[in-house]
N, C-alpha and C. Protein backbone atom coordinates (compact mmCIF):
# COMPACT_ATOMS: atom_id res chain seq x y z
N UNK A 1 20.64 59.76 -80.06
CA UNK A 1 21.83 60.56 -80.27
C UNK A 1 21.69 61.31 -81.57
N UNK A 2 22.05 62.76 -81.59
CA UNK A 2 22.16 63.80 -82.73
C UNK A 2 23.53 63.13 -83.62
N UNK A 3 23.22 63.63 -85.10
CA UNK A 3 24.95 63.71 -85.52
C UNK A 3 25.53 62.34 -86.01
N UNK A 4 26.25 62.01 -86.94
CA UNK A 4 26.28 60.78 -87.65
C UNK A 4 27.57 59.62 -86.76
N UNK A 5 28.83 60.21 -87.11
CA UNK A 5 30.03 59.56 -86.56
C UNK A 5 29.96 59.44 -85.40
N UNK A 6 30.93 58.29 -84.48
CA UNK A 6 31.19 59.05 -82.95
C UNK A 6 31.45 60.43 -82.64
N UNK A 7 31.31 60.69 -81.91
CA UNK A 7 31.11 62.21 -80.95
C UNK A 7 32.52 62.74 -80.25
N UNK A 8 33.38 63.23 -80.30
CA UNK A 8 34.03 63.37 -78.80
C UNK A 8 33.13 64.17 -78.28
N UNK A 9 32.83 63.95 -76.88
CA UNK A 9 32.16 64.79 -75.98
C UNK A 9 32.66 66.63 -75.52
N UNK A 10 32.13 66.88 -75.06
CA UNK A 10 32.75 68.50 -74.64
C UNK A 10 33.35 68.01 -73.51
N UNK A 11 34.43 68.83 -72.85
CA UNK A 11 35.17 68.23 -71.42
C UNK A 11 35.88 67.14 -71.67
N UNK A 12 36.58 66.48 -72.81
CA UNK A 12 36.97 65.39 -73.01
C UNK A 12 38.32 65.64 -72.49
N UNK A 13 38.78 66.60 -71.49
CA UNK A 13 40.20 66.47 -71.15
C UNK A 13 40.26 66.48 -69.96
N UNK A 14 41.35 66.10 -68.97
CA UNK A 14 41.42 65.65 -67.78
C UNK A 14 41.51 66.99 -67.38
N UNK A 15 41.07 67.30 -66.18
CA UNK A 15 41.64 68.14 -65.22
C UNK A 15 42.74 68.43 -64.68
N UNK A 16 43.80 66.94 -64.12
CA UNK A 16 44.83 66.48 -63.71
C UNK A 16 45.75 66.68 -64.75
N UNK A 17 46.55 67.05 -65.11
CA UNK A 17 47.67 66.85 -65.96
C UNK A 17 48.39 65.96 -65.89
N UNK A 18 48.20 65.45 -64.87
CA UNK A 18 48.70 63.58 -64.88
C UNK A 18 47.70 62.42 -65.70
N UNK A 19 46.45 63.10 -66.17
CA UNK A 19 45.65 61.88 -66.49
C UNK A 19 45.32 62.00 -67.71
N UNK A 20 45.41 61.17 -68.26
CA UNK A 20 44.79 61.21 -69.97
C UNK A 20 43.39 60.74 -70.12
N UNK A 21 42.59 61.61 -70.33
CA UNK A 21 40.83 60.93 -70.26
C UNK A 21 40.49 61.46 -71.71
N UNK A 22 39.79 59.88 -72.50
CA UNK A 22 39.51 60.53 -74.08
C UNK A 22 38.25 60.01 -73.52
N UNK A 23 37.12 60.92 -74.27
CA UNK A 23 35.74 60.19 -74.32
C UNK A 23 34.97 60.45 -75.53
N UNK A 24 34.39 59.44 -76.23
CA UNK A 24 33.36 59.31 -76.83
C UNK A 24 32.44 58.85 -77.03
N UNK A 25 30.90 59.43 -78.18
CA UNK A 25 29.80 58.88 -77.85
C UNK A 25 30.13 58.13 -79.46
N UNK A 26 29.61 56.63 -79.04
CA UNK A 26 29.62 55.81 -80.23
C UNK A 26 28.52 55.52 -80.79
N UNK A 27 27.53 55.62 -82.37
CA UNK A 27 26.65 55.60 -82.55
C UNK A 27 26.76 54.28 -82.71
N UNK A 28 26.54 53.28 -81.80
CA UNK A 28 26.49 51.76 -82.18
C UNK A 28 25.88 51.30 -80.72
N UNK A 29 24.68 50.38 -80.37
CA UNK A 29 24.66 49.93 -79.27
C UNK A 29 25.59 49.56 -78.20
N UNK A 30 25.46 49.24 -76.98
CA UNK A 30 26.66 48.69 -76.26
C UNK A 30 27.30 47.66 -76.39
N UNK A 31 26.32 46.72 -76.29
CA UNK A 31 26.61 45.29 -76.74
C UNK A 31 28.11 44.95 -77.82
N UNK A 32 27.65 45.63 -79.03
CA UNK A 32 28.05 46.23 -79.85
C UNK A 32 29.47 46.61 -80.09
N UNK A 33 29.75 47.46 -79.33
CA UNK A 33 31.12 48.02 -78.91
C UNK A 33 31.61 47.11 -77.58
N UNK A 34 31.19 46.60 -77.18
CA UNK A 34 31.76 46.16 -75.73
C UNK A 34 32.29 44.38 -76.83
N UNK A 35 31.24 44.05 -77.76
CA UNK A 35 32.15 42.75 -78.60
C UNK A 35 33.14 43.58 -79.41
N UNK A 36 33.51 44.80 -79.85
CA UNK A 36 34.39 45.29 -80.21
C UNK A 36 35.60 45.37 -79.44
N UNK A 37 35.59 45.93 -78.07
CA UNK A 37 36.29 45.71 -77.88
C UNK A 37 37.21 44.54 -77.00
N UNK A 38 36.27 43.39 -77.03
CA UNK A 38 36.89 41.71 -76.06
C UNK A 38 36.68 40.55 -77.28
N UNK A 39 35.86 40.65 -78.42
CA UNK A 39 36.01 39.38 -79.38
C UNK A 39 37.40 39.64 -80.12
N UNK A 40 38.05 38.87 -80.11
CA UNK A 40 40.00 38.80 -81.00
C UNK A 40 39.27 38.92 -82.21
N UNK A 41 38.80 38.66 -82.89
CA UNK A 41 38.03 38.97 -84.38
C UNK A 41 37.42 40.21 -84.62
N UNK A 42 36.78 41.30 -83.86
CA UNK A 42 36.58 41.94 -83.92
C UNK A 42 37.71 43.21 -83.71
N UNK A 43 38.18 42.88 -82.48
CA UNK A 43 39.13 43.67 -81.60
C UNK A 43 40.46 43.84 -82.95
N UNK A 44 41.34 42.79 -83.72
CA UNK A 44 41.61 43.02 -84.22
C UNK A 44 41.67 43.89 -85.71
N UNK A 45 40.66 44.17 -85.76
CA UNK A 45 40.28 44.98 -87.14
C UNK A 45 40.52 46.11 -86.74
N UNK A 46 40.35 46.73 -85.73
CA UNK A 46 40.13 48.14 -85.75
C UNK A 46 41.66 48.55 -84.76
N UNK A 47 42.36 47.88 -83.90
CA UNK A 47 43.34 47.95 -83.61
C UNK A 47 44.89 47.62 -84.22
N UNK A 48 44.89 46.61 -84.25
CA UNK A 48 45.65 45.95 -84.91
C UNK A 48 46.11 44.90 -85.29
N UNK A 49 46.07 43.45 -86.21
CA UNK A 49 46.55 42.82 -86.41
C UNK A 49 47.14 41.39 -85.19
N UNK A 50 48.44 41.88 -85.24
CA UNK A 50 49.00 41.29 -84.37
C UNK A 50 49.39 41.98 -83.04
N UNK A 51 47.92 41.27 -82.25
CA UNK A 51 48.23 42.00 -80.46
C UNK A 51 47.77 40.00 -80.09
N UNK A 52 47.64 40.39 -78.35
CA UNK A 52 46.82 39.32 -77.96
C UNK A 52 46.55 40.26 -76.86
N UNK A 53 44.89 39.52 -77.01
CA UNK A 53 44.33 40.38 -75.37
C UNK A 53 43.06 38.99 -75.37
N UNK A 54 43.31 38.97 -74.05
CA UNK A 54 42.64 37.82 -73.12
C UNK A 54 42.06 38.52 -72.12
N UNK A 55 40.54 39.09 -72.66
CA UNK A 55 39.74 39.51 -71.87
C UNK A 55 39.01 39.16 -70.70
N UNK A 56 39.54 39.20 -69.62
CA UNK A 56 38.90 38.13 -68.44
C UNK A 56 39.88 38.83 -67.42
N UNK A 57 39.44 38.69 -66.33
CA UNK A 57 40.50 38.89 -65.13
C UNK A 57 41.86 38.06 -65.11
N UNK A 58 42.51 38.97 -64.81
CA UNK A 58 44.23 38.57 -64.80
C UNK A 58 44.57 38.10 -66.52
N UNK A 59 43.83 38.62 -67.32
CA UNK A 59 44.18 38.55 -68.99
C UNK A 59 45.19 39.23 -69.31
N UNK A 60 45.57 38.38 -70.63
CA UNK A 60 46.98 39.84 -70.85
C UNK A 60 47.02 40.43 -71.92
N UNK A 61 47.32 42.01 -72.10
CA UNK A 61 47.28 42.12 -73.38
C UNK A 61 48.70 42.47 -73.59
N UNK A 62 48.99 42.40 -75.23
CA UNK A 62 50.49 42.91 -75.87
C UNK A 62 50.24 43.09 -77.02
N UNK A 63 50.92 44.06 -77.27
CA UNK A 63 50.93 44.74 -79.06
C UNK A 63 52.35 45.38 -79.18
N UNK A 64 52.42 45.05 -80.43
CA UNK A 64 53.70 45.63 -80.86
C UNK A 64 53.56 47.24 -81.28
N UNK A 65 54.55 47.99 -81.19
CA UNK A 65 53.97 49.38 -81.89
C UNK A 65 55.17 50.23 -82.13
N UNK A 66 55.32 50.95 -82.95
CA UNK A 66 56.25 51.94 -83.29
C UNK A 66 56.35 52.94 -82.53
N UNK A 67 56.77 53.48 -81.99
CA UNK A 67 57.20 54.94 -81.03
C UNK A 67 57.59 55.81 -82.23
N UNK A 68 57.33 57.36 -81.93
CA UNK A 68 57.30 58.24 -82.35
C UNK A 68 58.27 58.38 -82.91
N UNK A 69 59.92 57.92 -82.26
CA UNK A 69 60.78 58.35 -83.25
C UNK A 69 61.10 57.39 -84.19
N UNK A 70 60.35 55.99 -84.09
CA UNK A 70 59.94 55.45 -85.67
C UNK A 70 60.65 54.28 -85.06
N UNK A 71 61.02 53.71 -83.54
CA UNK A 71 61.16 52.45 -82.69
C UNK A 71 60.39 51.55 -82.89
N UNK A 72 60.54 50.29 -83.03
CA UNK A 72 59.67 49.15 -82.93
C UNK A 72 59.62 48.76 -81.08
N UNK A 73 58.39 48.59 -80.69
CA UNK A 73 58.56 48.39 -79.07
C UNK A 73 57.52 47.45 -79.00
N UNK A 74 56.76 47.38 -77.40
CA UNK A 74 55.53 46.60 -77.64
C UNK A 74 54.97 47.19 -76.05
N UNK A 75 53.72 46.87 -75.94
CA UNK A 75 53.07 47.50 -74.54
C UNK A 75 52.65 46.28 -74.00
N UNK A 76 52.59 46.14 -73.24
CA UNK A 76 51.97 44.38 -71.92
C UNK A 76 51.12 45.54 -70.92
N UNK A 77 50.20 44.60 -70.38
CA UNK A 77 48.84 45.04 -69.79
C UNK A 77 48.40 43.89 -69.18
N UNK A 78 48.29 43.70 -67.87
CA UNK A 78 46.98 42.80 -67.27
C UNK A 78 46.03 42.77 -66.41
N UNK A 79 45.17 42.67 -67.10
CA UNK A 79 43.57 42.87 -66.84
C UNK A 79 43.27 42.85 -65.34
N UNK A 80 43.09 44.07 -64.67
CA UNK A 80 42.80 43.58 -62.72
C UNK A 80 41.52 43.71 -62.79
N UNK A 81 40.32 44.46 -63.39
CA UNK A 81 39.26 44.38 -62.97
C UNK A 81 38.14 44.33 -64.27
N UNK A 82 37.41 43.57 -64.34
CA UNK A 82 37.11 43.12 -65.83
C UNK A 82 35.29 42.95 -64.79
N UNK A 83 34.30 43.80 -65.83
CA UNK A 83 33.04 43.89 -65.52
C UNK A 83 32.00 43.79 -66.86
N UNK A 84 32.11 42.66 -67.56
CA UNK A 84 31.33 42.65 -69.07
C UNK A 84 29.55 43.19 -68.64
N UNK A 85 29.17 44.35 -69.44
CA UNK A 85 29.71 44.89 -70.54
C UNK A 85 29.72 46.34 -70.27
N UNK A 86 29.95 46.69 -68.79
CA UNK A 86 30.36 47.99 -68.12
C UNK A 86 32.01 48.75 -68.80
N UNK A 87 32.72 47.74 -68.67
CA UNK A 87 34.79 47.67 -68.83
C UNK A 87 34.91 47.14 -68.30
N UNK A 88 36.65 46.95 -68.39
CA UNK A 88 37.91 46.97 -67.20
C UNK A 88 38.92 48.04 -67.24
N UNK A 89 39.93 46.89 -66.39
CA UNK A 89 40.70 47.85 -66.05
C UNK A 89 42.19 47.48 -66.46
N UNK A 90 43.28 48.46 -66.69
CA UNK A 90 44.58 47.00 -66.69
C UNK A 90 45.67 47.78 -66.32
N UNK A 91 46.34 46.92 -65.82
CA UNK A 91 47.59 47.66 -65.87
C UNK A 91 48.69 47.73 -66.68
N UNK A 92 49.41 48.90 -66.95
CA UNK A 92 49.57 49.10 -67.94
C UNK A 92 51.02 49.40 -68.53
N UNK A 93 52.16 49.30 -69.14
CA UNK A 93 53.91 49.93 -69.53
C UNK A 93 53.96 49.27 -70.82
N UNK A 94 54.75 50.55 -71.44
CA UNK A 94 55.15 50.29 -72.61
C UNK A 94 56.35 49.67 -72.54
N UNK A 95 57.18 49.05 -73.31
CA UNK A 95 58.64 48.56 -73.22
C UNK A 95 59.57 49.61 -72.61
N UNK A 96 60.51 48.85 -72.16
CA UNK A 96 61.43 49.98 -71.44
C UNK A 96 61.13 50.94 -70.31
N UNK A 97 60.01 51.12 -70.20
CA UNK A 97 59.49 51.71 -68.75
C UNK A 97 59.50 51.07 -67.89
N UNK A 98 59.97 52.02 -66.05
CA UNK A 98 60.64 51.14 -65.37
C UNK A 98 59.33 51.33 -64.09
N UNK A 99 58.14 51.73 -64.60
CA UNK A 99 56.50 52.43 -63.88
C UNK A 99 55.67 51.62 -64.80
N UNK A 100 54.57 51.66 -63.89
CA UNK A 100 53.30 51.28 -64.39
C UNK A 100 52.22 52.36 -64.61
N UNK A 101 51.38 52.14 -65.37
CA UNK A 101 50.20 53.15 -65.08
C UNK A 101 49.04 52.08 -65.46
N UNK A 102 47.79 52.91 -65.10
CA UNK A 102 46.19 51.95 -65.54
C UNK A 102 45.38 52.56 -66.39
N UNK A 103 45.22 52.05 -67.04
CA UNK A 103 44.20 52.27 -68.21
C UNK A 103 42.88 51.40 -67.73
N UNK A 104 41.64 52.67 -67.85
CA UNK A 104 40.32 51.97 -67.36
C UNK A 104 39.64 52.25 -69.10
N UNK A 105 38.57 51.51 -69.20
CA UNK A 105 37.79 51.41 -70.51
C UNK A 105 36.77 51.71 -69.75
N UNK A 106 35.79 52.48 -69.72
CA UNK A 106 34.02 51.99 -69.35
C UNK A 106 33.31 52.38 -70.69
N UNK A 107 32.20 51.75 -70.52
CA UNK A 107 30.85 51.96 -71.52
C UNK A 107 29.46 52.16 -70.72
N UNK A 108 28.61 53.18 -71.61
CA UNK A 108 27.58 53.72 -70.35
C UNK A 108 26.82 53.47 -71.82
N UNK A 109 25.45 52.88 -71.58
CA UNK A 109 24.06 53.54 -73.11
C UNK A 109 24.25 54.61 -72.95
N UNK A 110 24.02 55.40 -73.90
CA UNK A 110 23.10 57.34 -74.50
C UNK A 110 22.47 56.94 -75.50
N UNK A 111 21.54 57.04 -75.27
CA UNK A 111 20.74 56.96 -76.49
C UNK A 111 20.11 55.34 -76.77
N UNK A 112 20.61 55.46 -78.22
CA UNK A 112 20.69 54.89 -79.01
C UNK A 112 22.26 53.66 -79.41
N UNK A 113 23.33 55.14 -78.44
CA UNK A 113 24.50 54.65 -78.20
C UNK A 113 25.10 54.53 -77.25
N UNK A 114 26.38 54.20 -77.68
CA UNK A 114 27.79 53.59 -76.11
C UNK A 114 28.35 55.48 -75.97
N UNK A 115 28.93 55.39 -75.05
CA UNK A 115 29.44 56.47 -74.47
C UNK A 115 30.80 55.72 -73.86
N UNK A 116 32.50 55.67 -74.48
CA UNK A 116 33.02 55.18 -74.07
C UNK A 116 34.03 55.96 -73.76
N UNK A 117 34.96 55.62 -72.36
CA UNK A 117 35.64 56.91 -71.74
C UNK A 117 36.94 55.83 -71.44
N UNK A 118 37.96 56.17 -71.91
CA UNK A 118 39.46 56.07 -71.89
C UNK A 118 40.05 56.72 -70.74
N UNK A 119 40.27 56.41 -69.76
CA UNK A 119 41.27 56.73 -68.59
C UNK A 119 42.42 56.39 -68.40
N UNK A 120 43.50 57.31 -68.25
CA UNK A 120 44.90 56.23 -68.60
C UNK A 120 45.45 57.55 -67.63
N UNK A 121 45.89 56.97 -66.31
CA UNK A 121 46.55 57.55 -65.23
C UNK A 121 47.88 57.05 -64.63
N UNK A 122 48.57 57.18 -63.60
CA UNK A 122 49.57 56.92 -63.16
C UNK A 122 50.74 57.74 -63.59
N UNK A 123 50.57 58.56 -64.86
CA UNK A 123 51.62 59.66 -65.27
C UNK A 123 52.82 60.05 -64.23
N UNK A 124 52.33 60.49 -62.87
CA UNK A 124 53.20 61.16 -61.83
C UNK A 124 54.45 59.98 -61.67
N UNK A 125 54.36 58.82 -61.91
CA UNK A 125 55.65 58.08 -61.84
C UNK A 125 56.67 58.02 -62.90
N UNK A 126 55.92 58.56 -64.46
CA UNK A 126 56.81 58.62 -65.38
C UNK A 126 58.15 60.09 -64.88
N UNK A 127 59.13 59.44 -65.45
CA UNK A 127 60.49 60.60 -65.38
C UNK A 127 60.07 62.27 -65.64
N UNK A 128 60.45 62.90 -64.92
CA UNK A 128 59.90 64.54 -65.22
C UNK A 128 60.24 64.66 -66.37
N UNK A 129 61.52 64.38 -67.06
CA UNK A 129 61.66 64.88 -68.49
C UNK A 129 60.99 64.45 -69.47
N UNK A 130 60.46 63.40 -69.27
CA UNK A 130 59.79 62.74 -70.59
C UNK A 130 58.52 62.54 -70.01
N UNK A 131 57.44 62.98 -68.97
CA UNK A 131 55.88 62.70 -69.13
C UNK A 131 55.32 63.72 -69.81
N UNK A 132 55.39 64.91 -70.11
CA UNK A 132 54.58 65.51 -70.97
C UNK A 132 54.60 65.21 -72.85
N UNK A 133 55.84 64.63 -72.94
CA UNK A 133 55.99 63.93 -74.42
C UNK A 133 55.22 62.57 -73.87
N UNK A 134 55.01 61.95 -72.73
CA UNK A 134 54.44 60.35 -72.57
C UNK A 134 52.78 60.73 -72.84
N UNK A 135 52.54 61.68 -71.74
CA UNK A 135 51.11 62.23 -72.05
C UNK A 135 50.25 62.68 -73.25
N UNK A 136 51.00 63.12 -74.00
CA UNK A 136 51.12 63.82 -75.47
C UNK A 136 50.50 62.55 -76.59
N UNK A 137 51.87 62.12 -76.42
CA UNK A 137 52.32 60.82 -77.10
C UNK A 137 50.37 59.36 -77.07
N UNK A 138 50.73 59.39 -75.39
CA UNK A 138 49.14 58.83 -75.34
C UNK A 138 48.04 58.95 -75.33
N UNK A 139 47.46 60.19 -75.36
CA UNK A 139 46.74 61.12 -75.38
C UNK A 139 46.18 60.87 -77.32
N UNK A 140 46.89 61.28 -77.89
CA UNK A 140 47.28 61.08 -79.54
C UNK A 140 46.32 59.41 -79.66
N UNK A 141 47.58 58.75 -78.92
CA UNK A 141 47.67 57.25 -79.46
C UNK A 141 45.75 56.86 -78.99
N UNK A 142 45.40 57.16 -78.09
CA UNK A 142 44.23 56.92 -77.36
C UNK A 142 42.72 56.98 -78.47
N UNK A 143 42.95 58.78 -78.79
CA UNK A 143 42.32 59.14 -79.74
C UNK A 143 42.11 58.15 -81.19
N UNK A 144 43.21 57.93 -81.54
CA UNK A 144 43.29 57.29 -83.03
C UNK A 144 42.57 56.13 -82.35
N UNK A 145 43.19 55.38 -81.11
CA UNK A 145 42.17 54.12 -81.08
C UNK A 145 41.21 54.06 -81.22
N UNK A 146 40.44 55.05 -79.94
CA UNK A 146 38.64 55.33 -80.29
C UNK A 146 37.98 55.71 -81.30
N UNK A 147 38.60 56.58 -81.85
CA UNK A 147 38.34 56.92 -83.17
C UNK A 147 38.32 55.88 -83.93
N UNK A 148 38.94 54.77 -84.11
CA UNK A 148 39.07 53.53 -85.01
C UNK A 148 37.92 52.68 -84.54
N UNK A 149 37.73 52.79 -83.24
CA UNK A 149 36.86 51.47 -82.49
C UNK A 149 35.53 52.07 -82.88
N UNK A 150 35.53 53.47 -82.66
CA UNK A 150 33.93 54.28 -83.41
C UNK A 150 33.52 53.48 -84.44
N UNK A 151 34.26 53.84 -85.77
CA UNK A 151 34.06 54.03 -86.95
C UNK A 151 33.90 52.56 -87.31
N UNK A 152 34.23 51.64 -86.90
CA UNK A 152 34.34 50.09 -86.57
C UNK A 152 32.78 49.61 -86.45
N UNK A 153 32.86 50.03 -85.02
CA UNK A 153 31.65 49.42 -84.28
C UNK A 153 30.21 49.89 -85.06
N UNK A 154 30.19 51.35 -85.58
CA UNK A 154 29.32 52.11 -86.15
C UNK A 154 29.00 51.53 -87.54
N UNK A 155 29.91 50.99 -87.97
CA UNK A 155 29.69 50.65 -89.71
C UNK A 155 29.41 49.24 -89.62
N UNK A 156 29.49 48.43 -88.48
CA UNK A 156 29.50 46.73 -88.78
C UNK A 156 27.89 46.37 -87.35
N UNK A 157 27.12 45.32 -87.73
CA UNK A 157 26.10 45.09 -87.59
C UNK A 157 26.48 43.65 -86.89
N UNK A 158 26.41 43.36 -85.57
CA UNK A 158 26.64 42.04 -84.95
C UNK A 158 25.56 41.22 -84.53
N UNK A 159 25.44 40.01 -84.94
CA UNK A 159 24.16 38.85 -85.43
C UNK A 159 24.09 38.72 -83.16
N UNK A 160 23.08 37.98 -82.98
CA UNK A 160 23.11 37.39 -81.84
C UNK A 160 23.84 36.20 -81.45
N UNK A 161 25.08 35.59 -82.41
CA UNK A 161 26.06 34.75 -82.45
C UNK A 161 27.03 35.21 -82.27
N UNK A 162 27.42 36.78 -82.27
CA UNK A 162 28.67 37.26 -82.33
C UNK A 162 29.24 37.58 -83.70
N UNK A 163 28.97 37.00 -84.63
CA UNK A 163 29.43 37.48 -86.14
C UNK A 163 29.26 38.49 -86.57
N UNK A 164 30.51 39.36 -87.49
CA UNK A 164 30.32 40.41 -88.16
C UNK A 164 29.02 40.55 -89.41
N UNK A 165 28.03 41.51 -89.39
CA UNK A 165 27.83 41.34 -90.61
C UNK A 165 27.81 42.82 -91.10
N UNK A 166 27.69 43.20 -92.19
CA UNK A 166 28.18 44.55 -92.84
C UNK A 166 29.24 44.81 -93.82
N UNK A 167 29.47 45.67 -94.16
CA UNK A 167 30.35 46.12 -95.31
C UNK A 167 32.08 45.27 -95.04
């Protein structure tokens, strides 16, 4: 792989205007990023704190999070299709939503690196008035993640035990 940081790719936007697709190339092996994103020790550094995600089929995840107009809420997710160290899959609502949508993770090698692609669909069930602020809104939120999980995975060096080592 050319170029220092993760990558966003060219084409990193959906076609669908129902679908939110972020992708990037991560300069960090797969391995790598794929314990980034299922070890709770890892996973927490670059996300956040206080979530829980139980990576495995029928796992659950939850995080608390602020909404845009400065709400405290939280998102629940559980894991339907879980393929270490390809992705999964989960399903997916923030608080107060009365729809679901799915968020897929995959990881592909390039290179040297992961190539990881964010899919987050089901939009067409959110309310007409509020999915292009939902899309917006996650679209945003998606980015900052990968972007965090990049810069994460890229700067920290993982032993064949699973331990962080690095800065």
């Amino acid at each position: 792989m050319t170029g220092g940081a993760g990558q966003k790719e060219p084409g990193d936007t959906a076609p669908n205007d129902a679908v939110v697709v972020v992708t990037r190339v991560v300069a960090a092996p797969l391995q790598n990023v794929w314990r980034c994103l299922t070890a709770p020790d890892c996973f927490k550094v670059w996300w956040q704190e206080h979530l829980t995600f139980e990576p495995r089929l029928g796992g659950r995840f939850s995080a608390p999070f602020v909404d845009p107009s400065g709400k405290g809420r939280s998102v629940t997710a559980e894991v339907t299709a879980y393929q270490p160290p390809k992705g999964f899959v989960m399903v997916w609502a923030d608080e107060g939503w009365d729809f679901d949508t799915v968020v897929s993770v995959s990881l592909e090698p390039v290179g040297t690196g992961t190539r990881v692609t964010i899919e987050h669909q089901g939009w067409e069930a959110a309310p007409e008035p509020d999915r292009s602020v939902f899309l917006l809104d996650h679209r945003a939120g998606w980015e900052h993640h990968l972007g965090r999980l990049a810069s994460h995975a890229e700067s920290h060096d993982h032993d064949a035990d699973g331990a962080d080592e690095g800065p």
